[in-house]
C-alpha atoms as a PDB file:
ATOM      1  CA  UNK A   1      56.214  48.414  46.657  1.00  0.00           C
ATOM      2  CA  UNK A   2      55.294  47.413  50.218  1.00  0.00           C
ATOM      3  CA  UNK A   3      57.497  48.973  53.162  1.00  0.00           C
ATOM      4  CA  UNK A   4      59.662  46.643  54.319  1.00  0.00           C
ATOM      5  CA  UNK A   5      59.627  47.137  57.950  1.00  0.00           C
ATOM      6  CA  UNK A   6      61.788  43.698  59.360  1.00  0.00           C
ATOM      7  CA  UNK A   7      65.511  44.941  59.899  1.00  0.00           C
ATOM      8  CA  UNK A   8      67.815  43.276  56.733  1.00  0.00           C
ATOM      9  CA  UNK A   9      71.616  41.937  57.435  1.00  0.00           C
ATOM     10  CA  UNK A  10      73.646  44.516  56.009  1.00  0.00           C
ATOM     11  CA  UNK A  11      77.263  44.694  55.413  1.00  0.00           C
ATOM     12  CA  UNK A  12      79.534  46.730  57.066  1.00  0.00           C
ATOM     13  CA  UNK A  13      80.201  48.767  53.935  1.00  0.00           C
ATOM     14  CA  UNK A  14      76.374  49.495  53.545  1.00  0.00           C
ATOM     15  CA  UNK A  15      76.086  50.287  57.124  1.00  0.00           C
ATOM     16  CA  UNK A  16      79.011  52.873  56.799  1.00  0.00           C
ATOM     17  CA  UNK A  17      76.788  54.660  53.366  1.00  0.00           C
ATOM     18  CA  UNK A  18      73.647  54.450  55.615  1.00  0.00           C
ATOM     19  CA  UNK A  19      75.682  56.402  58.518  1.00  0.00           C
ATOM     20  CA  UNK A  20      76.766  58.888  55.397  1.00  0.00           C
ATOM     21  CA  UNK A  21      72.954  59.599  54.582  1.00  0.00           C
ATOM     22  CA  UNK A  22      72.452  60.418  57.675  1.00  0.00           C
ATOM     23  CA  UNK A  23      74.859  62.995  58.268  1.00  0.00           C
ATOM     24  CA  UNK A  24      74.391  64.527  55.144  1.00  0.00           C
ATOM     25  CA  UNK A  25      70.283  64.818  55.487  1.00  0.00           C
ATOM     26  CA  UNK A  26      71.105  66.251  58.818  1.00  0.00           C
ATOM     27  CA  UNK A  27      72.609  68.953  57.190  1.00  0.00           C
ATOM     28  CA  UNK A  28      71.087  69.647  54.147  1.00  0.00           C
ATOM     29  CA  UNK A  29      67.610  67.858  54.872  1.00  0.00           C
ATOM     30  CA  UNK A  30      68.666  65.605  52.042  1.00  0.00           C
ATOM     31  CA  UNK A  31      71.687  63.613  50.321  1.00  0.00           C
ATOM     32  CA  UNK A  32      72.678  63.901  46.679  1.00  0.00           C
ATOM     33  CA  UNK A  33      75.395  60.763  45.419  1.00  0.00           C
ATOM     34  CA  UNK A  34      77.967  63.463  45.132  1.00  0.00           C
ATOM     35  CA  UNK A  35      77.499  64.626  48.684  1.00  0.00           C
ATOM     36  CA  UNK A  36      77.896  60.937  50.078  1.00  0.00           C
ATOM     37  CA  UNK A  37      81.037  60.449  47.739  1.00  0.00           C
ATOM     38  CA  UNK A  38      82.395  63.808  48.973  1.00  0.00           C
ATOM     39  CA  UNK A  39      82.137  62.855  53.085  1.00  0.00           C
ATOM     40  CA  UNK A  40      83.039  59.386  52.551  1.00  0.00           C
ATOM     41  CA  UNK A  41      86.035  60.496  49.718  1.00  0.00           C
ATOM     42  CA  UNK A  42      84.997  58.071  47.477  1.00  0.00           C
ATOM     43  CA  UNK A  43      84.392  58.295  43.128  1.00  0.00           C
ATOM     44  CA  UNK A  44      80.550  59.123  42.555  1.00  0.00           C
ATOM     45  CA  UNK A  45      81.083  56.014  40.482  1.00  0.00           C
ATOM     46  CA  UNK A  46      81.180  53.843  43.642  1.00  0.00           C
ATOM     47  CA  UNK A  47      78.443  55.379  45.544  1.00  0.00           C
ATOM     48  CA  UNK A  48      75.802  54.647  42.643  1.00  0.00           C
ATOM     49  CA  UNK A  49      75.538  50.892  43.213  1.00  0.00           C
ATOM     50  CA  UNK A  50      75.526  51.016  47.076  1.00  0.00           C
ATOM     51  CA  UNK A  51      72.444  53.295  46.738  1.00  0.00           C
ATOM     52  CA  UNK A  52      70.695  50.881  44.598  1.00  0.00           C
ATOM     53  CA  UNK A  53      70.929  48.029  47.489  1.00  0.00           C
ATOM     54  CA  UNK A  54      69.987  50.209  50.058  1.00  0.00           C
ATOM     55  CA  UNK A  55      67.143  51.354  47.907  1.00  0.00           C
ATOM     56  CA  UNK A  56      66.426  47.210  46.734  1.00  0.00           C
ATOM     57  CA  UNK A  57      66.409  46.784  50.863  1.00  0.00           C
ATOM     58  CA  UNK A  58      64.074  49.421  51.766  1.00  0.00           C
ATOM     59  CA  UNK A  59      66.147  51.488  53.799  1.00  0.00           C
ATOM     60  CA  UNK A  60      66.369  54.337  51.491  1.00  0.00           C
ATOM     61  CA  UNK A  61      64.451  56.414  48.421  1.00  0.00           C
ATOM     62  CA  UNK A  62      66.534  56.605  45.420  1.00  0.00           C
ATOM     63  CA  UNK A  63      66.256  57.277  41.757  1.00  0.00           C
ATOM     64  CA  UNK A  64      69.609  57.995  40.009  1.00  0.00           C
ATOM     65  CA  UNK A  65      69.836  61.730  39.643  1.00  0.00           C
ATOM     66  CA  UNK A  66      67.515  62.146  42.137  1.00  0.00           C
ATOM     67  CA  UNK A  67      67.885  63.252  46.075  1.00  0.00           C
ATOM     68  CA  UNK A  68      68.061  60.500  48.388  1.00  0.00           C
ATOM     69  CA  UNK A  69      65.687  60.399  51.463  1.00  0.00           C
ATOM     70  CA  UNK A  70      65.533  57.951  53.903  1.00  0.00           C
ATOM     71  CA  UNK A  71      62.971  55.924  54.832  1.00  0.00           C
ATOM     72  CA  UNK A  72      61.309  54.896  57.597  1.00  0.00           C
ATOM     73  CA  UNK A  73      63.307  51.565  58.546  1.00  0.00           C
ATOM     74  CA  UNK A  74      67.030  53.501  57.165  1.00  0.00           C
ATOM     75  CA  UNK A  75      65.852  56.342  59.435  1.00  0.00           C
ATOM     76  CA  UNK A  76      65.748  53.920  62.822  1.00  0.00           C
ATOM     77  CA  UNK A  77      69.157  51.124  61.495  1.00  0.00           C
ATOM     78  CA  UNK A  78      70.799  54.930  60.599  1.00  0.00           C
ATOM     79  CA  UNK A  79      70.017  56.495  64.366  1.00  0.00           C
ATOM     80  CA  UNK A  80      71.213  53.067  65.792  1.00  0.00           C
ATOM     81  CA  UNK A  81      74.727  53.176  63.932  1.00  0.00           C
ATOM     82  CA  UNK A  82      75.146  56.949  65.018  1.00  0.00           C
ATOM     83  CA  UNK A  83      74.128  56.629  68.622  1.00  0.00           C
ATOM     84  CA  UNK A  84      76.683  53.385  68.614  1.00  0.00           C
ATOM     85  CA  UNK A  85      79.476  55.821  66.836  1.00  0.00           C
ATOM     86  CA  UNK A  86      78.712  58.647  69.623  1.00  0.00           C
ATOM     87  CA  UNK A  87      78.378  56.244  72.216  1.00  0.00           C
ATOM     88  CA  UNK A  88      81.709  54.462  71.447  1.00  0.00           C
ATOM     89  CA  UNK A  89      83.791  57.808  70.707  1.00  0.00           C
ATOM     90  CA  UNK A  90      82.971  58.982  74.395  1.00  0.00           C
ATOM     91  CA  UNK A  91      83.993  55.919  76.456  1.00  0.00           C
ATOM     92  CA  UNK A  92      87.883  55.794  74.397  1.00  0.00           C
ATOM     93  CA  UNK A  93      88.163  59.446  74.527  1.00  0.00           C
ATOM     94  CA  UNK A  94      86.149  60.435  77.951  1.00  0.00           C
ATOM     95  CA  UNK A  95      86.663  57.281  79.775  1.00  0.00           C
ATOM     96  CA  UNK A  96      89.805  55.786  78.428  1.00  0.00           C
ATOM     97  CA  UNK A  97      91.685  59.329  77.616  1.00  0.00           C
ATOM     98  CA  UNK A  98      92.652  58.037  74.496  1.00  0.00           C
ATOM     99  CA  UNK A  99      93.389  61.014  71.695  1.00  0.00           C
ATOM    100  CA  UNK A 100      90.542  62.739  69.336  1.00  0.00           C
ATOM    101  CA  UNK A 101      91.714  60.796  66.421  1.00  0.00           C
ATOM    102  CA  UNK A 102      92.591  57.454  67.736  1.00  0.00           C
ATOM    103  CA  UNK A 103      88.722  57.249  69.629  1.00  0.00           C
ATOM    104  CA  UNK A 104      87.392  57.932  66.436  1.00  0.00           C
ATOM    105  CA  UNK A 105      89.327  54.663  64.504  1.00  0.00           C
ATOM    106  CA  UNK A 106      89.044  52.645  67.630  1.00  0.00           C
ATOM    107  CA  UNK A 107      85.025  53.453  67.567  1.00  0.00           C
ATOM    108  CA  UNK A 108      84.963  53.027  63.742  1.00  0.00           C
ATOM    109  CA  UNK A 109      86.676  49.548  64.401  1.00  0.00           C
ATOM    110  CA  UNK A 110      83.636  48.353  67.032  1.00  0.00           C
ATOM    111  CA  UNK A 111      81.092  49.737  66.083  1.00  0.00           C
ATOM    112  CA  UNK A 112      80.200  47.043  63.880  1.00  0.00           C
ATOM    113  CA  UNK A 113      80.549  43.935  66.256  1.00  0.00           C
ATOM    114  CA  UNK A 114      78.364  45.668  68.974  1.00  0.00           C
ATOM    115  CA  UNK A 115      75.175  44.231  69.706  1.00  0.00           C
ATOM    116  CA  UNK A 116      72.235  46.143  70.408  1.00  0.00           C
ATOM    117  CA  UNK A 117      72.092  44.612  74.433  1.00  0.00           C
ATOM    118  CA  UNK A 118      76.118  45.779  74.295  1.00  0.00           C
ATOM    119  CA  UNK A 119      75.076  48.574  72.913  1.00  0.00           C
ATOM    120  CA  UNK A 120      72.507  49.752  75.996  1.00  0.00           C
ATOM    121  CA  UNK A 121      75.287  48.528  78.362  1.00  0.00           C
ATOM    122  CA  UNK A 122      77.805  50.417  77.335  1.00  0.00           C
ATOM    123  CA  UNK A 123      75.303  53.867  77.597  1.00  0.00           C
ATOM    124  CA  UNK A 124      74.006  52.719  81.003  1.00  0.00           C
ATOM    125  CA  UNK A 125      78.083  52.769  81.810  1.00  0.00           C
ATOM    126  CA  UNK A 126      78.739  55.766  80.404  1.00  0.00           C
ATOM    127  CA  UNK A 127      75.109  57.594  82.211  1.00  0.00           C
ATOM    128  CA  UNK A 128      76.500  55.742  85.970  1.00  0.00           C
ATOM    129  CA  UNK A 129      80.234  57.323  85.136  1.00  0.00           C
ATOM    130  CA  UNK A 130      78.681  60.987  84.581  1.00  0.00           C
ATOM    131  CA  UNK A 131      76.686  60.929  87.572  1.00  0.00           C
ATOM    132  CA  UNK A 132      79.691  60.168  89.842  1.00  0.00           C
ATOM    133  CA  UNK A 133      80.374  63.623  91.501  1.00  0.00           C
ATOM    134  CA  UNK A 134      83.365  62.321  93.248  1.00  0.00           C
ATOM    135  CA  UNK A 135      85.157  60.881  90.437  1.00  0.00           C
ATOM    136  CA  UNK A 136      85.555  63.518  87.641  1.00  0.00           C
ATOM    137  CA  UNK A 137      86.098  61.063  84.695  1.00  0.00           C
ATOM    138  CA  UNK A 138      84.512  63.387  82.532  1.00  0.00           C
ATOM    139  CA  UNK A 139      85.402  67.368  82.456  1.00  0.00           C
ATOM    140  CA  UNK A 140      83.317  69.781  84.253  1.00  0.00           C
ATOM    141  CA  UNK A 141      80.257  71.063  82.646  1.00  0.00           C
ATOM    142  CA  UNK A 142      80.818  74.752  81.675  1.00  0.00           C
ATOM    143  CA  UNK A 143      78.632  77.220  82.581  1.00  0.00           C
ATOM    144  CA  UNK A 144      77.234  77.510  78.959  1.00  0.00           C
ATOM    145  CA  UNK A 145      77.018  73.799  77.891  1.00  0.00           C
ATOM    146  CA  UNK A 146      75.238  71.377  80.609  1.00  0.00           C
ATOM    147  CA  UNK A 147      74.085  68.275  80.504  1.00  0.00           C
ATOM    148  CA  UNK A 148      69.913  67.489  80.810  1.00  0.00           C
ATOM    149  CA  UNK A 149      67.232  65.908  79.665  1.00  0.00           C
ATOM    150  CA  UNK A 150      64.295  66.920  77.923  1.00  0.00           C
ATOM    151  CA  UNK A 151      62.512  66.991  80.765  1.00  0.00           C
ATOM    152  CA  UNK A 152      65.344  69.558  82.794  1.00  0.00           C
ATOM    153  CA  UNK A 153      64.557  71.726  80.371  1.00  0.00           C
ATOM    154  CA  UNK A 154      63.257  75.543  80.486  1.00  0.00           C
ATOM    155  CA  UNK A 155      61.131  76.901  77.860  1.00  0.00           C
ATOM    156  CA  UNK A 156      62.448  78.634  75.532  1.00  0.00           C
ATOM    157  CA  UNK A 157      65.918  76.697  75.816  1.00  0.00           C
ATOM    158  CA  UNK A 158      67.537  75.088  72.561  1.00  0.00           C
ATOM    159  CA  UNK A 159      69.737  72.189  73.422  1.00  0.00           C
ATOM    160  CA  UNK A 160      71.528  68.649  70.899  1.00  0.00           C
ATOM    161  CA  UNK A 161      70.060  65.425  71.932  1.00  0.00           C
ATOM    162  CA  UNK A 162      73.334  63.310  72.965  1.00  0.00           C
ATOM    163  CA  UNK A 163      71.638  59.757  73.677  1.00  0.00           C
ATOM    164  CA  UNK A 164      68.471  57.909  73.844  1.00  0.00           C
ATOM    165  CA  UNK A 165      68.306  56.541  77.232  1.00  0.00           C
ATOM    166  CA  UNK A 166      65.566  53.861  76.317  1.00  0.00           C
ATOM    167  CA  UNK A 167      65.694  50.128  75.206  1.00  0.00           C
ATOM    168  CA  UNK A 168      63.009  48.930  73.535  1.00  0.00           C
ATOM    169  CA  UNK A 169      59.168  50.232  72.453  1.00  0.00           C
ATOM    170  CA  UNK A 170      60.329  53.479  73.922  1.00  0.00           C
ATOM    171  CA  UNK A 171      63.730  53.747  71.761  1.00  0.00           C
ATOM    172  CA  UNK A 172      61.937  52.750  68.840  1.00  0.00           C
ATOM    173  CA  UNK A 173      59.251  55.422  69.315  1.00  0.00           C
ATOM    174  CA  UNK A 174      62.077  58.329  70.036  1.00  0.00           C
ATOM    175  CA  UNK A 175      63.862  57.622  67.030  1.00  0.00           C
ATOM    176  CA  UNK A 176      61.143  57.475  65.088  1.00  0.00           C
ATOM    177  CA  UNK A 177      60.325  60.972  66.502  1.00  0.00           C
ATOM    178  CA  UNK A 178      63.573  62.031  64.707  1.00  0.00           C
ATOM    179  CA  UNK A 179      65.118  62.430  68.025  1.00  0.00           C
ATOM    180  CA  UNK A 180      68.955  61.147  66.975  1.00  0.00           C
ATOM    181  CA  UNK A 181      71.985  62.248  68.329  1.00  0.00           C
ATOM    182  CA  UNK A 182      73.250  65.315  67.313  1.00  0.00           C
ATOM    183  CA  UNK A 183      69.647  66.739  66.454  1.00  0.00           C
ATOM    184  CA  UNK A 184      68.908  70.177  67.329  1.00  0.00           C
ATOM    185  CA  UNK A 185      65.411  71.079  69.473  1.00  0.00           C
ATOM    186  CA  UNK A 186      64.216  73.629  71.532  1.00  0.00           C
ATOM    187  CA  UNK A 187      61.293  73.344  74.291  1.00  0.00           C
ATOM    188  CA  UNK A 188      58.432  75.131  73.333  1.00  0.00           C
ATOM    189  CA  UNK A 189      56.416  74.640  76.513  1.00  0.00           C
ATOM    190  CA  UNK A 190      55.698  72.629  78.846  1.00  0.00           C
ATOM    191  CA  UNK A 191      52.907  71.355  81.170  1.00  0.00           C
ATOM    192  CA  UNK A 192      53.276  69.510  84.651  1.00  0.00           C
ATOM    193  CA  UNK A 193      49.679  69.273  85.124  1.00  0.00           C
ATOM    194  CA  UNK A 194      48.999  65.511  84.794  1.00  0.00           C
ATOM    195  CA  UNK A 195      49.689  63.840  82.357  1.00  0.00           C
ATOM    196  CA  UNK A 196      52.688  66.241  82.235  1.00  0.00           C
ATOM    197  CA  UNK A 197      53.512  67.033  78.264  1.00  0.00           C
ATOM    198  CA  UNK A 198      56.960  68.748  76.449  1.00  0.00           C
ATOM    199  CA  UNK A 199      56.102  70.231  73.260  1.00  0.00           C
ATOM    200  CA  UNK A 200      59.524  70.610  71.811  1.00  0.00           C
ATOM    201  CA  UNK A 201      60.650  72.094  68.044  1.00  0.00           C
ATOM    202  CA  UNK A 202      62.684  69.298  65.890  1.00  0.00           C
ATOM    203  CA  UNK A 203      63.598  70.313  62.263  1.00  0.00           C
ATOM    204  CA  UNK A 204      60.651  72.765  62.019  1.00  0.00           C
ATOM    205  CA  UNK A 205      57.852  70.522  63.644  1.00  0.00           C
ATOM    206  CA  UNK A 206      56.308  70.625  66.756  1.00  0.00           C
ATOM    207  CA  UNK A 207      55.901  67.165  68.671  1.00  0.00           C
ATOM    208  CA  UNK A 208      54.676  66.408  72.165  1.00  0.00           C
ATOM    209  CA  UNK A 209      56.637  64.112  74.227  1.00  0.00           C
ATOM    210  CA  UNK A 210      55.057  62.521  77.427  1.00  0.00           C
ATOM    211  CA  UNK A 211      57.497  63.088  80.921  1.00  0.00           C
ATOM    212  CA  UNK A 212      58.861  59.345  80.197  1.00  0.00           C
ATOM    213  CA  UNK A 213      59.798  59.973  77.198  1.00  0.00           C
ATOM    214  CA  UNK A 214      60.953  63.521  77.544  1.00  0.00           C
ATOM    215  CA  UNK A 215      63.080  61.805  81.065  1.00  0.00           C
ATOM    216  CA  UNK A 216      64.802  59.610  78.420  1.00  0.00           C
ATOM    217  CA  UNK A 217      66.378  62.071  76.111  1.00  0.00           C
ATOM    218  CA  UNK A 218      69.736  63.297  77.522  1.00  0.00           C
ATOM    219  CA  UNK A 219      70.574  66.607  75.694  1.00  0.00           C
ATOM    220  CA  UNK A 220      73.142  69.286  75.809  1.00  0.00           C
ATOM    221  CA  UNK A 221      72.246  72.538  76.856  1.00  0.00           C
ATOM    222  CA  UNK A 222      73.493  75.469  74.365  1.00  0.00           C
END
């Protein structure tokens, strides 16, 4: 079967499985239909078909009884719906002060209606807001969780990646890195002797990011 690599329309229930996958092959490097029913708290029974239209849309590998992997495409619709989640979950609860559990229905209610320019918007918002020293909208950084880049990192330093500061070719190409929120990396090395390079450690590989792209990662430090 050829890889489908145009985005499909998707419904909001599909979306919500994709997100699922995700989570789940974050922790476990891959999702079993028990797994998805168990985070979602839905029968196995109901899981079952809405892995066969992700699979018939080519945003997921899937055999019944088999581990579910996702591919490509799933992979870069699945990092878009998290970073939108994450994105969405700061501004009510960090911006807004609305409660833990109320941000997270209130981003579960948007999420779905946000475009993709929105989307950027809203992170280019939420990136100004941080950076305002004299307005502390957001609490203090402690001194053993900062906020960086890629690129403000030390060697030897293991941080999350929080958002992809990037529209376009350069979005696509971090996600397709594996660089989604939540991810854990370290920096291996890196060289400022031009072209400056990051080598950085994602889910036991080793990948090189250029200073651009390394500038457009905003991580937590650990």
């Amino acid at each position: 079967m050829p890889e489908i690599t145009k985005k499909p329309e998707i419904s909001r229930s599909l979306e919500d499985y994709l997100a699922a996958i995700w989570q789940v092959i974050q922790e476990k490097r891959f999702a079993r239909v028990k797994d998805i029913a168990a985070l979602r708290d839905v029968k196995p029974g109901s899981v079952s078909p809405a892995m066969a239209k992700l699979a018939r849309l080519g945003l997921i590998v899937y055999e019944r009884r088999e581990f579910i992997l996702l591919t490509p495409l799933g992979a870069e619709i699945a990092g878009d719906l998290i970073r939108r989640q994450r994105l969405l979950k700061e501004f009510f609860k960090d911006i807004l002060k609305l409660p833990a559990t109320e941000s997270t229905e209130q981003a579960c209610a948007v999420e779905h209606c946000l475009t993709e320019e929105a989307t950027a918007r809203l992170e280019d918002l939420i990136l100004f807001i941080r950076s305002r020293s004299d307005k502390e909208i957001f609490e203090p950084a402690s001194s053993t969780q900062r906020e960086f880049t890629i690129a403000s990192m030390s060697p030897g330093q293991e941080a999350t990646v929080r958002l992809i500061h990037a529209q376009g070719d350069l979005h696509h190409q971090l996600i397709d890195m594996g660089l989604l929120p939540d991810s854990k990396i370290k920096l291996v090395s890196q060289t400022d002797a031009a072209p400056a390079s990051y080598l950085i450690a994602l889910q036991g590989f080793e990948i090189s990011l250029s200073a651009e792209q390394a500038a457009a990662v905003v991580v937590s430090i650990q």
